[in-house]
Protein backbone atom coordinates (compact mmCIF):
# COMPACT_ATOMS: atom_id res chain seq x y z
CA UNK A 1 49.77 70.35 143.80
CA UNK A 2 52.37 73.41 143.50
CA UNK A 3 54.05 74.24 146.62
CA UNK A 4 51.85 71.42 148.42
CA UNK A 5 55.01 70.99 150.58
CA UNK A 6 54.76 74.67 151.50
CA UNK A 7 58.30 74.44 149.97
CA UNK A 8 59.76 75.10 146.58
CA UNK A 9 60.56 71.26 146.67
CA UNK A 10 56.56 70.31 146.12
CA UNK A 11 56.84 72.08 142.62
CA UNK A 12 60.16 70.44 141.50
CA UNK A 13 58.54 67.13 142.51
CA UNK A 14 55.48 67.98 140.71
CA UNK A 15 57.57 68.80 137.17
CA UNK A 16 60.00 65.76 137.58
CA UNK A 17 56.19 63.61 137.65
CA UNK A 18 55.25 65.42 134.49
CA UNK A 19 58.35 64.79 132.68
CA UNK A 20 58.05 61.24 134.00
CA UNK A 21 55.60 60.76 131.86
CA UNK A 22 52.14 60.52 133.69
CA UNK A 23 49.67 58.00 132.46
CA UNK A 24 46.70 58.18 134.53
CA UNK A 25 43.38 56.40 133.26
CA UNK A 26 40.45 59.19 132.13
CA UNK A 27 37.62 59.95 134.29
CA UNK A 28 34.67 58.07 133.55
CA UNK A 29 32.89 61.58 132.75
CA UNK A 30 34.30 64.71 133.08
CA UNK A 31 31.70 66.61 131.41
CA UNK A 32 30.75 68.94 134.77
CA UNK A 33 34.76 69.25 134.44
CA UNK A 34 36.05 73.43 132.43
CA UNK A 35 39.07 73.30 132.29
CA UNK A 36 40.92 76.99 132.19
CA UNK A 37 44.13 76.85 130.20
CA UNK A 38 46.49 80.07 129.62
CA UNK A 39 47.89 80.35 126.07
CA UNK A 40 51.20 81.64 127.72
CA UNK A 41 52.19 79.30 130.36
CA UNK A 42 55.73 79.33 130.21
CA UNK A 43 56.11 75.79 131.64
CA UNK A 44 54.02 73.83 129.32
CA UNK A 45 52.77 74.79 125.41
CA UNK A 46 48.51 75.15 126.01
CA UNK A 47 48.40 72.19 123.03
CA UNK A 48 50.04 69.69 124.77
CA UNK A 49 48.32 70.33 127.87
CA UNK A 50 45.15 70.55 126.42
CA UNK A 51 45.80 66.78 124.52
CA UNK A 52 47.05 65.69 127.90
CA UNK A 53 43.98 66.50 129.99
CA UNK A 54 41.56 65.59 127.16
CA UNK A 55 42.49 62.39 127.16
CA UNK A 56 41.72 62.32 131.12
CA UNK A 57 38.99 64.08 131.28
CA UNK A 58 36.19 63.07 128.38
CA UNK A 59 33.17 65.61 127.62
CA UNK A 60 35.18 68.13 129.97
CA UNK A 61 34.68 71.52 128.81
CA UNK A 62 38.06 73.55 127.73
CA UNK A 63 38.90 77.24 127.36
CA UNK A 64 42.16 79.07 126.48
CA UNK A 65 42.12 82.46 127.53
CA UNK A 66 44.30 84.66 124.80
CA UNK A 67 45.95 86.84 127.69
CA UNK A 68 46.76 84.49 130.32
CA UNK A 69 49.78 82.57 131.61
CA UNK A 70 50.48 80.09 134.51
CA UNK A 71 48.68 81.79 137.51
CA UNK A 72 45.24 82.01 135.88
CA UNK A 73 43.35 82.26 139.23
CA UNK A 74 45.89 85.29 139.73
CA UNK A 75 45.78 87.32 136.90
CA UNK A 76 41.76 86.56 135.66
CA UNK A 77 40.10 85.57 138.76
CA UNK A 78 36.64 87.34 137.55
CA UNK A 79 37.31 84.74 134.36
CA UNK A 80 38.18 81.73 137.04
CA UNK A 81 34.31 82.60 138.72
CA UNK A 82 32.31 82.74 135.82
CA UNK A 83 33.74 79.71 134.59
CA UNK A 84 32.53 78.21 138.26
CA UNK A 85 29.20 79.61 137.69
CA UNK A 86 28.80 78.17 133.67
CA UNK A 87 28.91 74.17 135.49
């Protein structure tokens, strides 16, 4: 959802949701679902995103890559591909 606007304004209105507070039911089953999460996002601490999306997205599979921020399609796209290929 970043930037959906094309405009800086789509990723303010995406943070002002988070700290909203979103409550969105889970997916009945997630479990074709990897979820790629960087362990230095500067935004949000990986824990609490990781509890978040958990609770969203049962029998997903999740994967913190050590080196990674934000961007991780940016800065480990090989990583980003072989997780597409694994489900």
């Amino acid at each position: 959802l970043m930037f959906a606007t094309g405009r800086v304004s789509g990723f303010i209105a995406e943070q002002k949701a988070y700290n909203a507070g979103l409550n969105d039911p889970p997916l009945p089953d997630a479990s074709n679902w990897t979820v790629l999460l960087g362990a230095h996002d500067p935004l949000h601490h990986v824990t609490d995103m990781e509890a978040y999306w958990r609770g969203r997205l049962p029998q997903a599979r999740f994967e913190t890559l050590p080196d990674a921020g934000r961007f991780i399609h940016l800065s480990h796209p090989a990583h980003v591909i072989d997780a597409l290929k694994a489900d």
